[in-house]
C-alpha atoms as a PDB file:
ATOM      1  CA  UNK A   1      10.618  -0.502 -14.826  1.00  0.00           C
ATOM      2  CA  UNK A   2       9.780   3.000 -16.103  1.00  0.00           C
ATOM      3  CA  UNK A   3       7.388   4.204 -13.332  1.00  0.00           C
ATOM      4  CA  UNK A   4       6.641   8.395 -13.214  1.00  0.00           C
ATOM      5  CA  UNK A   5       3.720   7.243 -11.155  1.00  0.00           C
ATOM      6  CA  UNK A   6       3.624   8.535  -7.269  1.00  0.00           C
ATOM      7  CA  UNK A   7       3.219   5.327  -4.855  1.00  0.00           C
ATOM      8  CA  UNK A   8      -0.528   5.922  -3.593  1.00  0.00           C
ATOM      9  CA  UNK A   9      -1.715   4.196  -0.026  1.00  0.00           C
ATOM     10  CA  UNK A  10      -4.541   1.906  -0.493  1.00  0.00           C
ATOM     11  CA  UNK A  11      -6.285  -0.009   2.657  1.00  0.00           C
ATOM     12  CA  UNK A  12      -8.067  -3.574   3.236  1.00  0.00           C
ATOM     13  CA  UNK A  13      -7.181  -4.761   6.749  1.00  0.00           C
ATOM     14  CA  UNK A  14      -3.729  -3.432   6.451  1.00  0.00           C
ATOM     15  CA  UNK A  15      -2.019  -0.622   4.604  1.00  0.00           C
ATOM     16  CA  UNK A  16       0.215  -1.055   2.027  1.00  0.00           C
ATOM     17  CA  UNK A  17       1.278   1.385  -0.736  1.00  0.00           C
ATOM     18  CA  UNK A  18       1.310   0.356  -4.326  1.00  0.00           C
ATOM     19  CA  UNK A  19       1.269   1.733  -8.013  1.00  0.00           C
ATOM     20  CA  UNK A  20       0.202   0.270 -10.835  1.00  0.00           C
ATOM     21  CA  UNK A  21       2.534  -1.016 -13.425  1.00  0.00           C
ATOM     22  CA  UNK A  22       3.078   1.231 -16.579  1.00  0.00           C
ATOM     23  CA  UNK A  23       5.225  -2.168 -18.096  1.00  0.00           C
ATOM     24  CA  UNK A  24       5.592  -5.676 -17.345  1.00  0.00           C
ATOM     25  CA  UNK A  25       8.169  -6.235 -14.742  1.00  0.00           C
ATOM     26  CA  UNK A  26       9.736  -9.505 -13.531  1.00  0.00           C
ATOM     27  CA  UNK A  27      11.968  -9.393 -10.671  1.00  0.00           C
ATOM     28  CA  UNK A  28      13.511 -11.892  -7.933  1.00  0.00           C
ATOM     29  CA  UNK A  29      13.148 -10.675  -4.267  1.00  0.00           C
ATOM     30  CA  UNK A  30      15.699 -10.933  -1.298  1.00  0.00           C
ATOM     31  CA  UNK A  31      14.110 -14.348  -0.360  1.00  0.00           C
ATOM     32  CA  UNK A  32      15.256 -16.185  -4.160  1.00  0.00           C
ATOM     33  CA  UNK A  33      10.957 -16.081  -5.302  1.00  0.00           C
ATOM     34  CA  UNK A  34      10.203 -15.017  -8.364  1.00  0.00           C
ATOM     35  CA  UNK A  35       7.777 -12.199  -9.088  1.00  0.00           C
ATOM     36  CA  UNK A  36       6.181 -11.288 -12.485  1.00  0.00           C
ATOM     37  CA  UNK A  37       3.255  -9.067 -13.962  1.00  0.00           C
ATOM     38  CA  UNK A  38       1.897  -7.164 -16.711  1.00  0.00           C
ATOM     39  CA  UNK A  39       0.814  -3.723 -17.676  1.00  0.00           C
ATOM     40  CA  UNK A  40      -2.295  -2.901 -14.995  1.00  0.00           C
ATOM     41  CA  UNK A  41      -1.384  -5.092 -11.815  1.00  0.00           C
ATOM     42  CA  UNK A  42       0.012  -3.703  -9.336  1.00  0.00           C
ATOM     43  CA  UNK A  43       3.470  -3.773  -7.520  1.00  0.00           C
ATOM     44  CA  UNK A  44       2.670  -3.569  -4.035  1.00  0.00           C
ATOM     45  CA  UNK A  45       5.184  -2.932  -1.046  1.00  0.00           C
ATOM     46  CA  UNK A  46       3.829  -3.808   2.707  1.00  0.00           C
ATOM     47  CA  UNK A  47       4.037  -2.268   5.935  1.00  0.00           C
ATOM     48  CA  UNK A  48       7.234  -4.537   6.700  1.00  0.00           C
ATOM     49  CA  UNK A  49       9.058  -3.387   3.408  1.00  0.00           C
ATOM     50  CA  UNK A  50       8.170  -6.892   1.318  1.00  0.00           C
ATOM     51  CA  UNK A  51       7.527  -5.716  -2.059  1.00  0.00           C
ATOM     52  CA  UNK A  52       4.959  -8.271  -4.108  1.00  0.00           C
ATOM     53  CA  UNK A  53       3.066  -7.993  -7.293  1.00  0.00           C
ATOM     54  CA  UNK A  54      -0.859  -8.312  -7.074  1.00  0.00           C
ATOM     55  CA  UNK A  55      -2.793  -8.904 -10.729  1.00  0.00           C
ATOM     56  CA  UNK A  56      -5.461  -6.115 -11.040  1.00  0.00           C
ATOM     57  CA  UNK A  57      -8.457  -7.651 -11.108  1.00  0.00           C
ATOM     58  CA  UNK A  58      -7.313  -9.240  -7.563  1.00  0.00           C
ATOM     59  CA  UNK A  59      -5.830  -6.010  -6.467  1.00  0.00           C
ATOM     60  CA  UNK A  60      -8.875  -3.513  -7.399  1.00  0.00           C
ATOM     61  CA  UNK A  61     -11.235  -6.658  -5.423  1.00  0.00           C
ATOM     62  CA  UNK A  62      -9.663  -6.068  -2.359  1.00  0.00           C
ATOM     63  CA  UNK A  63      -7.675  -2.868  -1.771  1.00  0.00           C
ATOM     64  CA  UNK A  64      -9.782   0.739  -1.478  1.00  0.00           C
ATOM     65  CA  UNK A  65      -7.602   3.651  -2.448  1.00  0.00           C
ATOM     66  CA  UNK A  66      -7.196   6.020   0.650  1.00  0.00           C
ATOM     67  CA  UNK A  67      -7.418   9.777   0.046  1.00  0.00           C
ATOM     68  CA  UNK A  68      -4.430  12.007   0.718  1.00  0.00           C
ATOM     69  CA  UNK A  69      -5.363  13.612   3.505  1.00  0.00           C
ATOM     70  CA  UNK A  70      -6.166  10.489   5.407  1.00  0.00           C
ATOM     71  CA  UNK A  71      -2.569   8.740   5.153  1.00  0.00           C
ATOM     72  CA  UNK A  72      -0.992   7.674   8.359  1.00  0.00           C
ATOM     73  CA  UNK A  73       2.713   6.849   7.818  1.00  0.00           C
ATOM     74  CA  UNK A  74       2.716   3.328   7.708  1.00  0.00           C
ATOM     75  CA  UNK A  75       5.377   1.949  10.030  1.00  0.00           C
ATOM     76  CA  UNK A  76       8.060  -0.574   9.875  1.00  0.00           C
ATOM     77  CA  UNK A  77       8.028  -4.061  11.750  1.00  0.00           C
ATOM     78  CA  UNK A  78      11.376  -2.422  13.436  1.00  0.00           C
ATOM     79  CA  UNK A  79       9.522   0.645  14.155  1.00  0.00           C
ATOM     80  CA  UNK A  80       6.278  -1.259  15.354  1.00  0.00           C
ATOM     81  CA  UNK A  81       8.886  -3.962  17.783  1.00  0.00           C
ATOM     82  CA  UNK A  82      10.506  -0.690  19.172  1.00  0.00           C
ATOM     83  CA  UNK A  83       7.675   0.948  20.064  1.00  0.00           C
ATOM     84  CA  UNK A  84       7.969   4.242  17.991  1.00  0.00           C
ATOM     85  CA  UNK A  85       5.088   4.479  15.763  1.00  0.00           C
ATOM     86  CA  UNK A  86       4.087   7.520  13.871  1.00  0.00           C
ATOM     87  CA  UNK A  87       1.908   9.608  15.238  1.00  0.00           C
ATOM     88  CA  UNK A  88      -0.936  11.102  13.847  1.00  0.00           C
ATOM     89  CA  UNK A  89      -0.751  14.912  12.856  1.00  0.00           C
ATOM     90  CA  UNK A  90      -4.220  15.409  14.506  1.00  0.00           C
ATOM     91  CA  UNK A  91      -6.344  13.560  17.175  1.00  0.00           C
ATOM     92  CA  UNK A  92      -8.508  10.562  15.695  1.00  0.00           C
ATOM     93  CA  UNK A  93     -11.553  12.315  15.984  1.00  0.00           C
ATOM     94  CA  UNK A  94     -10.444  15.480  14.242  1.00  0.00           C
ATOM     95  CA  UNK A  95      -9.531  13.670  11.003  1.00  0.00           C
ATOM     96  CA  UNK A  96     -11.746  13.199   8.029  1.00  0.00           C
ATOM     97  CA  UNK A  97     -12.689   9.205   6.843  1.00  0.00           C
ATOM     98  CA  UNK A  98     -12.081   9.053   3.094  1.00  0.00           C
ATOM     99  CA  UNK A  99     -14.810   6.273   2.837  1.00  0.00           C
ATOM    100  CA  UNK A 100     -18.273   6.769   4.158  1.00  0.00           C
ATOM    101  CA  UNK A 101     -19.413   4.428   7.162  1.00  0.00           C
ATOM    102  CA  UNK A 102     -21.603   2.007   5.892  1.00  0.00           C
ATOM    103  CA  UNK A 103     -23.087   1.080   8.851  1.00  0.00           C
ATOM    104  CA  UNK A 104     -24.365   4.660  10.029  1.00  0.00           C
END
């Protein structure tokens, strides 16, 4: 896959991190299932390191692109069963929402 794309963080009730595909890309993951898609969807890797591929028009449905200075390191399942999850840079109510709250 020929990818000069930076992976960007997107958010619907979990984060995951994804880019879209400059190609089409087929590949087989760790668990022998098959994974295929074309120019525009989107190869998406989760918070537990499981890497997928999401068509666009599903992918753009669901997922809202979050703003760089809103990204919280997403953590491992190791990290999360271990108890060491990242930790903010500043308190929660010091940091700026890149959405607007709809129901203000």
């Amino acid at each position: 896959m020929k990818s000069s794309a930076e992976w960007i963080t997107y958010r619907t009730r979990f984060l995951v991190k994804a880019k879209q595909l400059s190609a089409s890309l087929s590949f087989v993951d760790s668990l022998g299932r098959q994974h295929s898609g074309r120019k525009g969807d989107y190869l998406v890797e989760s918070c537990d390191g499981v890497v997928s591929i999401t068509p666009r028009q599903i992918f753009e449905d669901v997922y809202v692109p979050m703003l760089t200075d809103s990204v919280v390191p997403i953590a491992r399942a190791s990290e999360t069963a271990r108890g060491k999850l990242p930790q903010p840079s500043q308190p929660w109510r010091e940091r700026r929402l890149s959405a607007p709250r709809a129901w203000a």
